[in-house]
C-alpha atoms as a PDB file:
ATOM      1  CA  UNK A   1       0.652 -15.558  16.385  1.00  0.00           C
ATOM      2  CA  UNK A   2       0.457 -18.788  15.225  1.00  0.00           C
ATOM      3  CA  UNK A   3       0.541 -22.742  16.728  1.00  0.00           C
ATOM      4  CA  UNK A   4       3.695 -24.495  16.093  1.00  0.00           C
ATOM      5  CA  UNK A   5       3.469 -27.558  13.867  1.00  0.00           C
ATOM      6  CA  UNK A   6       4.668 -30.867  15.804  1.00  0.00           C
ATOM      7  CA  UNK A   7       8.286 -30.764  14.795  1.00  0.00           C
ATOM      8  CA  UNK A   8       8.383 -27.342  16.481  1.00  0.00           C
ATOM      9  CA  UNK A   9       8.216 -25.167  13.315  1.00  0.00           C
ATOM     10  CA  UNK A  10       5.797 -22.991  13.384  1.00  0.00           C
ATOM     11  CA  UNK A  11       1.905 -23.257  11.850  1.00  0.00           C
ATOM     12  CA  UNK A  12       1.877 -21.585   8.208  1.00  0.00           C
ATOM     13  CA  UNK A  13      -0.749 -18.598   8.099  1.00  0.00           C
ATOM     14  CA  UNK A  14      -2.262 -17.189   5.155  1.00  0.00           C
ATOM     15  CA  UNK A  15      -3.165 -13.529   5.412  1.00  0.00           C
ATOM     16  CA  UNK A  16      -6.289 -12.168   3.073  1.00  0.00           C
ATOM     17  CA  UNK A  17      -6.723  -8.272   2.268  1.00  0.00           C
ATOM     18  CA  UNK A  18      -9.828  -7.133   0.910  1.00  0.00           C
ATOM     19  CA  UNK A  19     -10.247  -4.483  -1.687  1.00  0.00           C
ATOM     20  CA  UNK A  20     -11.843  -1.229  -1.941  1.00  0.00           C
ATOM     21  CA  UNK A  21     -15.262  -0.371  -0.237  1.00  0.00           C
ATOM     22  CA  UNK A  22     -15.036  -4.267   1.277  1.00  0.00           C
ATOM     23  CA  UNK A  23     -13.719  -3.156   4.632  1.00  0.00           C
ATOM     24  CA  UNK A  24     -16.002  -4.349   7.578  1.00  0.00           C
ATOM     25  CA  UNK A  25     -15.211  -3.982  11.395  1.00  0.00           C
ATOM     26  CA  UNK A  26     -16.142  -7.657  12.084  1.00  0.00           C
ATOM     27  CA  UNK A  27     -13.820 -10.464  10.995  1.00  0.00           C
ATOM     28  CA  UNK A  28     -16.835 -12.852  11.031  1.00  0.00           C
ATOM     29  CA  UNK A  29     -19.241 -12.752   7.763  1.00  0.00           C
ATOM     30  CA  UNK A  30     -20.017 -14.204   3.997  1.00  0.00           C
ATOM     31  CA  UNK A  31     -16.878 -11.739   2.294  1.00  0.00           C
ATOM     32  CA  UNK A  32     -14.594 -13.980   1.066  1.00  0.00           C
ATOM     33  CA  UNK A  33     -11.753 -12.383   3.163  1.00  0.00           C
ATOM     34  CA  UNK A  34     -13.615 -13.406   6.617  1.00  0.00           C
ATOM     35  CA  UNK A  35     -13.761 -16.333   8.857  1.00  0.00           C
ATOM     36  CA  UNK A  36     -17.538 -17.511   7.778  1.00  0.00           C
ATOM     37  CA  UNK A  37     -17.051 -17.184   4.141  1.00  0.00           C
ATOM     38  CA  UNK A  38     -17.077 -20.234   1.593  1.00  0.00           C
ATOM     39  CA  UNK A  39     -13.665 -19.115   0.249  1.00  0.00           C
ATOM     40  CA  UNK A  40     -12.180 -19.659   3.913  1.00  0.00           C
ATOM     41  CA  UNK A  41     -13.947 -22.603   3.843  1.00  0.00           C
ATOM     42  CA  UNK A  42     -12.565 -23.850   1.028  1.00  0.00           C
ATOM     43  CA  UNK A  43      -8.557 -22.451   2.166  1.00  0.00           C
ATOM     44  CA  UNK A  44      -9.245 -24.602   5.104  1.00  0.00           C
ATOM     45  CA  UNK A  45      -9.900 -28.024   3.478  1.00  0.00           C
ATOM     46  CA  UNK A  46      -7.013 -27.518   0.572  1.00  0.00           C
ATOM     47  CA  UNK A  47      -4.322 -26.112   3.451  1.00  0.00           C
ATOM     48  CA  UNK A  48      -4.934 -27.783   6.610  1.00  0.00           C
ATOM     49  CA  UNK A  49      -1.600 -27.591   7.981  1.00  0.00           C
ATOM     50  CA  UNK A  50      -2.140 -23.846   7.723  1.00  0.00           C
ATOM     51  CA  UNK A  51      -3.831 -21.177   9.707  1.00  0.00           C
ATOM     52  CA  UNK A  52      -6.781 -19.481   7.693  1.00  0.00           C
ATOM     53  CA  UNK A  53      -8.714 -18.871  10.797  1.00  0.00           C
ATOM     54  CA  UNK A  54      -6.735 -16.900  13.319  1.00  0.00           C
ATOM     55  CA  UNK A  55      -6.831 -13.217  14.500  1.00  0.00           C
ATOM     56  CA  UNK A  56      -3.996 -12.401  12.245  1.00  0.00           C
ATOM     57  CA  UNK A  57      -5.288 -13.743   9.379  1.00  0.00           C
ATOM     58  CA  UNK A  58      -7.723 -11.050   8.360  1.00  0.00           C
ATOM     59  CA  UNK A  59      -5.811  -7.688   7.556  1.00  0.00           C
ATOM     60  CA  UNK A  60      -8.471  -4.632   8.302  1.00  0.00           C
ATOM     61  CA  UNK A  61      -7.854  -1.092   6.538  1.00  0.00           C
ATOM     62  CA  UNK A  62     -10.673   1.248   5.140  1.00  0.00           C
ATOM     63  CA  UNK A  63     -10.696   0.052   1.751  1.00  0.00           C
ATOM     64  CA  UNK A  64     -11.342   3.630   0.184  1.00  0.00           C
ATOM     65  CA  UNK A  65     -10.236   4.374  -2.828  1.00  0.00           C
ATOM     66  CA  UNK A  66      -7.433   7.014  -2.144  1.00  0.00           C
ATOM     67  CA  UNK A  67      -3.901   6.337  -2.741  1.00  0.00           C
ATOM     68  CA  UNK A  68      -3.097   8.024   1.377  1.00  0.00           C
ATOM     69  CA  UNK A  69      -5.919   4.914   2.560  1.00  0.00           C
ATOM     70  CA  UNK A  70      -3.232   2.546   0.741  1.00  0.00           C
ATOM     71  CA  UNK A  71       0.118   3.662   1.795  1.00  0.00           C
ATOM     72  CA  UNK A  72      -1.391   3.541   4.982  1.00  0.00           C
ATOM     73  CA  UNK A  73      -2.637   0.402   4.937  1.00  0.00           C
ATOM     74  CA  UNK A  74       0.992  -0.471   3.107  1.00  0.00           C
ATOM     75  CA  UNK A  75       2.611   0.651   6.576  1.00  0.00           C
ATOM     76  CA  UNK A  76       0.127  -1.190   8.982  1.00  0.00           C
ATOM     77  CA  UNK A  77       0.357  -4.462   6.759  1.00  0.00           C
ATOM     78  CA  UNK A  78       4.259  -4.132   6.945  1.00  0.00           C
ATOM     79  CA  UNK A  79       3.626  -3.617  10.763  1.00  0.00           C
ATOM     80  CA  UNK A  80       1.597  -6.947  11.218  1.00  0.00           C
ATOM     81  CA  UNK A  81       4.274  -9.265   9.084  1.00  0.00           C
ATOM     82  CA  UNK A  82       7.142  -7.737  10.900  1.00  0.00           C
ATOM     83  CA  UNK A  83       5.772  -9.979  14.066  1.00  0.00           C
ATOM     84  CA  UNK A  84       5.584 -13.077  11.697  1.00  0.00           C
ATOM     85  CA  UNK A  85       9.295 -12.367  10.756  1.00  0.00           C
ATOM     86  CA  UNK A  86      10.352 -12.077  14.331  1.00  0.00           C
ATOM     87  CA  UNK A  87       9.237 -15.746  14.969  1.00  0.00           C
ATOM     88  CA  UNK A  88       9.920 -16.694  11.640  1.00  0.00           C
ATOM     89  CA  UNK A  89       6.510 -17.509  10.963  1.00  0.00           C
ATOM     90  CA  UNK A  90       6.166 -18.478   6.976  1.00  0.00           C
ATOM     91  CA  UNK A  91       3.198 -16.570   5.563  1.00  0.00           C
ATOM     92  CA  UNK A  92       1.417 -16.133   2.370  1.00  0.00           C
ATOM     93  CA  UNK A  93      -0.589 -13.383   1.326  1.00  0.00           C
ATOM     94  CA  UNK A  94      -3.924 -13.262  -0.912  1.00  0.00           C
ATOM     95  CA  UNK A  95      -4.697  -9.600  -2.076  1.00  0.00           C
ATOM     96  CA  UNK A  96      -8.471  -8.818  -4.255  1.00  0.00           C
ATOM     97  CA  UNK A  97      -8.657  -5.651  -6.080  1.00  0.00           C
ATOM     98  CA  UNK A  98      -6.461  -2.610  -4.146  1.00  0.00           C
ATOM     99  CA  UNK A  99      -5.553  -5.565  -1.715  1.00  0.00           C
ATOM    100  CA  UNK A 100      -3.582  -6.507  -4.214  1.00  0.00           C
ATOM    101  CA  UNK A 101      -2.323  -3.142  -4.240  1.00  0.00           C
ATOM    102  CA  UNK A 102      -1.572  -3.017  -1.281  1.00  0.00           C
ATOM    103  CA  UNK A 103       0.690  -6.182  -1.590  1.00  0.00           C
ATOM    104  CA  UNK A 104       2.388  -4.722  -4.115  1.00  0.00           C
ATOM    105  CA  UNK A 105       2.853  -1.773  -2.517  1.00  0.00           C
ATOM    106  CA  UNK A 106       4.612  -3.406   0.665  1.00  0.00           C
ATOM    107  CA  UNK A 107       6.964  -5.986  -1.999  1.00  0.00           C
ATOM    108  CA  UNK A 108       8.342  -3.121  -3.698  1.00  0.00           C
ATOM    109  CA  UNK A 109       9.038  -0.895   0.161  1.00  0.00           C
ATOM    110  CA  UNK A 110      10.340  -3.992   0.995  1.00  0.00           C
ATOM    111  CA  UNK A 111      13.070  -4.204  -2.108  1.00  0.00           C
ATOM    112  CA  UNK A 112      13.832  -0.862  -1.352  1.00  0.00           C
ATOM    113  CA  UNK A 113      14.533  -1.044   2.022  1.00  0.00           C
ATOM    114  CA  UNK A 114      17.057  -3.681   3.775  1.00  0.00           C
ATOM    115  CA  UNK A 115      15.118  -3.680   7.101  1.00  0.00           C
ATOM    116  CA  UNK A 116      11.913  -4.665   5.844  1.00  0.00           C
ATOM    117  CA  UNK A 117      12.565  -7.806   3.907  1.00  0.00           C
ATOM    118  CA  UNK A 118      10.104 -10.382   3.706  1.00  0.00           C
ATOM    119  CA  UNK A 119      12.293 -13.628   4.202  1.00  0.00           C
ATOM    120  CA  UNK A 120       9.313 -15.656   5.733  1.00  0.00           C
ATOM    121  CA  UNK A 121       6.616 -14.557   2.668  1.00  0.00           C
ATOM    122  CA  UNK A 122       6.213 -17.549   0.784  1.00  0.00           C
ATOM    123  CA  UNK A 123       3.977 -16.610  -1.525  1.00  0.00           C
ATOM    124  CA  UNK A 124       1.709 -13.536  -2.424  1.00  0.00           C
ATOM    125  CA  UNK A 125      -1.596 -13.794  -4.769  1.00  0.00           C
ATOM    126  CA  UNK A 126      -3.334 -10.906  -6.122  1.00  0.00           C
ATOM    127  CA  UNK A 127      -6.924 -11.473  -8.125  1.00  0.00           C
ATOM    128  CA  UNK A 128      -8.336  -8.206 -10.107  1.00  0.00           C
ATOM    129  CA  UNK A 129      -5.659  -5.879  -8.784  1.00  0.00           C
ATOM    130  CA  UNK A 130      -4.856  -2.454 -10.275  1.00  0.00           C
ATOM    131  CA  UNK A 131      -1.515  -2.079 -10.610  1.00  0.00           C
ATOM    132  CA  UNK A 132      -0.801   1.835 -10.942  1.00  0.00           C
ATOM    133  CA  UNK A 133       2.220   3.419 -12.405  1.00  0.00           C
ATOM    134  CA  UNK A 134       2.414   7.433 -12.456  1.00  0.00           C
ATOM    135  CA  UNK A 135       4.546   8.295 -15.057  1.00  0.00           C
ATOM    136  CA  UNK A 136       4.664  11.149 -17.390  1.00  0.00           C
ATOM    137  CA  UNK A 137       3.278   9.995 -21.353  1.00  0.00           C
ATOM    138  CA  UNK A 138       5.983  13.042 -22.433  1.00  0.00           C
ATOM    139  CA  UNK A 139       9.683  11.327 -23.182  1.00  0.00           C
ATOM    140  CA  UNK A 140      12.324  11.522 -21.134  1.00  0.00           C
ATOM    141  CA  UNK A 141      14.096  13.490 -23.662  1.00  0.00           C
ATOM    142  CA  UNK A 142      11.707  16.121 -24.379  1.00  0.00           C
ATOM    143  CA  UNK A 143      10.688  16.181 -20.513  1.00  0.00           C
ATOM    144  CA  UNK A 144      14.516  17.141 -19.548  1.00  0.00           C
ATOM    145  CA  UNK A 145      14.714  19.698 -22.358  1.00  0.00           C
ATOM    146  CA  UNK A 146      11.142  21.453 -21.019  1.00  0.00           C
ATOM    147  CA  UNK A 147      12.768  21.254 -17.881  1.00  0.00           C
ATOM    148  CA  UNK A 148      15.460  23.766 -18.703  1.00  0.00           C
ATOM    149  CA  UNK A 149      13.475  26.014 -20.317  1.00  0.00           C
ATOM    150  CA  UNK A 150      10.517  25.972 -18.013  1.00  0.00           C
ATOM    151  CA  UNK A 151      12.539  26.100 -14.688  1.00  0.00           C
ATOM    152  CA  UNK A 152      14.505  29.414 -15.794  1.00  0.00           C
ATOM    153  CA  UNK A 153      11.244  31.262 -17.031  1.00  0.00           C
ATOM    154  CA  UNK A 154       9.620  30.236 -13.462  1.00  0.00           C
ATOM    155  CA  UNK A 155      12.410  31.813 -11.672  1.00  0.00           C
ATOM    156  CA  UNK A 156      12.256  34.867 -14.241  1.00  0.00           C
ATOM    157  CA  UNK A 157       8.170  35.416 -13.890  1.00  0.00           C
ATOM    158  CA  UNK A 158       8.959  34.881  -9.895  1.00  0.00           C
ATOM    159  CA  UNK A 159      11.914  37.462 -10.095  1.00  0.00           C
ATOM    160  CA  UNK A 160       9.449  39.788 -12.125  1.00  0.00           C
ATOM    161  CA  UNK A 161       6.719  39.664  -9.369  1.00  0.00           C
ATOM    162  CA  UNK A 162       8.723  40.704  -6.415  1.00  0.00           C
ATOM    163  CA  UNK A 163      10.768  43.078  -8.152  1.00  0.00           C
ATOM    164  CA  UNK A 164       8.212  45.049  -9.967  1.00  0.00           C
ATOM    165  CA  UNK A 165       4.440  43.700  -9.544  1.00  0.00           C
ATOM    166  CA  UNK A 166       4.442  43.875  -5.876  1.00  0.00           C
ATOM    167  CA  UNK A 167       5.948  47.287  -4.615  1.00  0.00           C
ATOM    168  CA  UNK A 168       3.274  48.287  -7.678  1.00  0.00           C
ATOM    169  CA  UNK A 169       0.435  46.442  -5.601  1.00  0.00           C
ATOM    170  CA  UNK A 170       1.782  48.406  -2.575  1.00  0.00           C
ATOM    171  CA  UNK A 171       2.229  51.503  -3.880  1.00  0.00           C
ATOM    172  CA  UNK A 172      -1.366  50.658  -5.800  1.00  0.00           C
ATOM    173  CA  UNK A 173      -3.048  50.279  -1.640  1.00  0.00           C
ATOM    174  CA  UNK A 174      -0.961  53.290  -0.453  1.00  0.00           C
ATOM    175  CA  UNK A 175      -2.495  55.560  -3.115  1.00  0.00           C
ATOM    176  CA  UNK A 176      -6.514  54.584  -2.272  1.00  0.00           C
ATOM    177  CA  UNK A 177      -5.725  55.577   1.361  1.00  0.00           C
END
């Protein structure tokens, strides 16, 4: 995972995830989230008692756009900082666009569920990150009101097509026989 620092502790890492459409399959290149990239470059020289450079410090997931891509990516991410809390390796994490996203994603599972707290995170950065809320623009009020008037017709139109529209349909095919 990491190198341990001299008083046995171990070595910092800082984790980047890239955004959408920046996935590559090598971790060497110019994108700012891989090894030969000025921005590593730069994390380097301002946090050299961290680890910017090693295996686990690129995060790989497609990078499409579709929500699935980033839950998924949610899970794996949780997967890979799960080791770091087993060794109690502090970490930080710097999210771009639906990396961000992604981040966000895995703070609020991680709020939610006991066994996936993130006690070694020591800090999270997102640049240019969408943040997305699906929520309904009708109030809650009016929402809970076309709720009970909705759900009953439903049930009535579904009542009305088995009792009557589809021994019609049947008796409709039995007829042109």
């Amino acid at each position: 995972m990491s190198t341990a620092e001299p008083d046995g502790d171990p070595q910092p890492v800082v984790i980047c995830v890239h955004g959408t459409f920046a996935a590559a399959d090598n971790d060497a290149g110019s994108d700012w989230w891989q090894r030969d990239s000025k921005f590593r470059g730069w994390l380097q020289q301002a946090l050299p008692e961290h680890d910017v450079e090693g295996e686990a410090c690129i995060f790989h997931w497609t990078g499409e756009n579709l929500e699935s891509d980033r839950n998924t990516a949610t899970d794996d991410l949780l997967k890979l900082l799960k080791k770091f809390e087993d060794t109690k390796t502090p970490y930080h994490l710097i999210g771009h666009s639906h990396g961000g996203s992604v981040i966000w994603e895995l703070l609020k599972h991680s709020m939610r569920a006991p066994r996936h707290q993130l006690a070694s995170l020591r800090s999270w950065t997102t640049v240019g990150s969408p943040f997305l809320q699906h929520y309904s623009s009708i109030p809650p009020p009016i929402r809970r009101i076309a709720q009970w008037v909705l759900n009953p017709l439903l049930w009535f139109s579904l009542l009305v097509n088995v009792i009557y529209l589809v021994p019609l349909a049947a008796r409709g095919r039995s007829t042109d026989s």
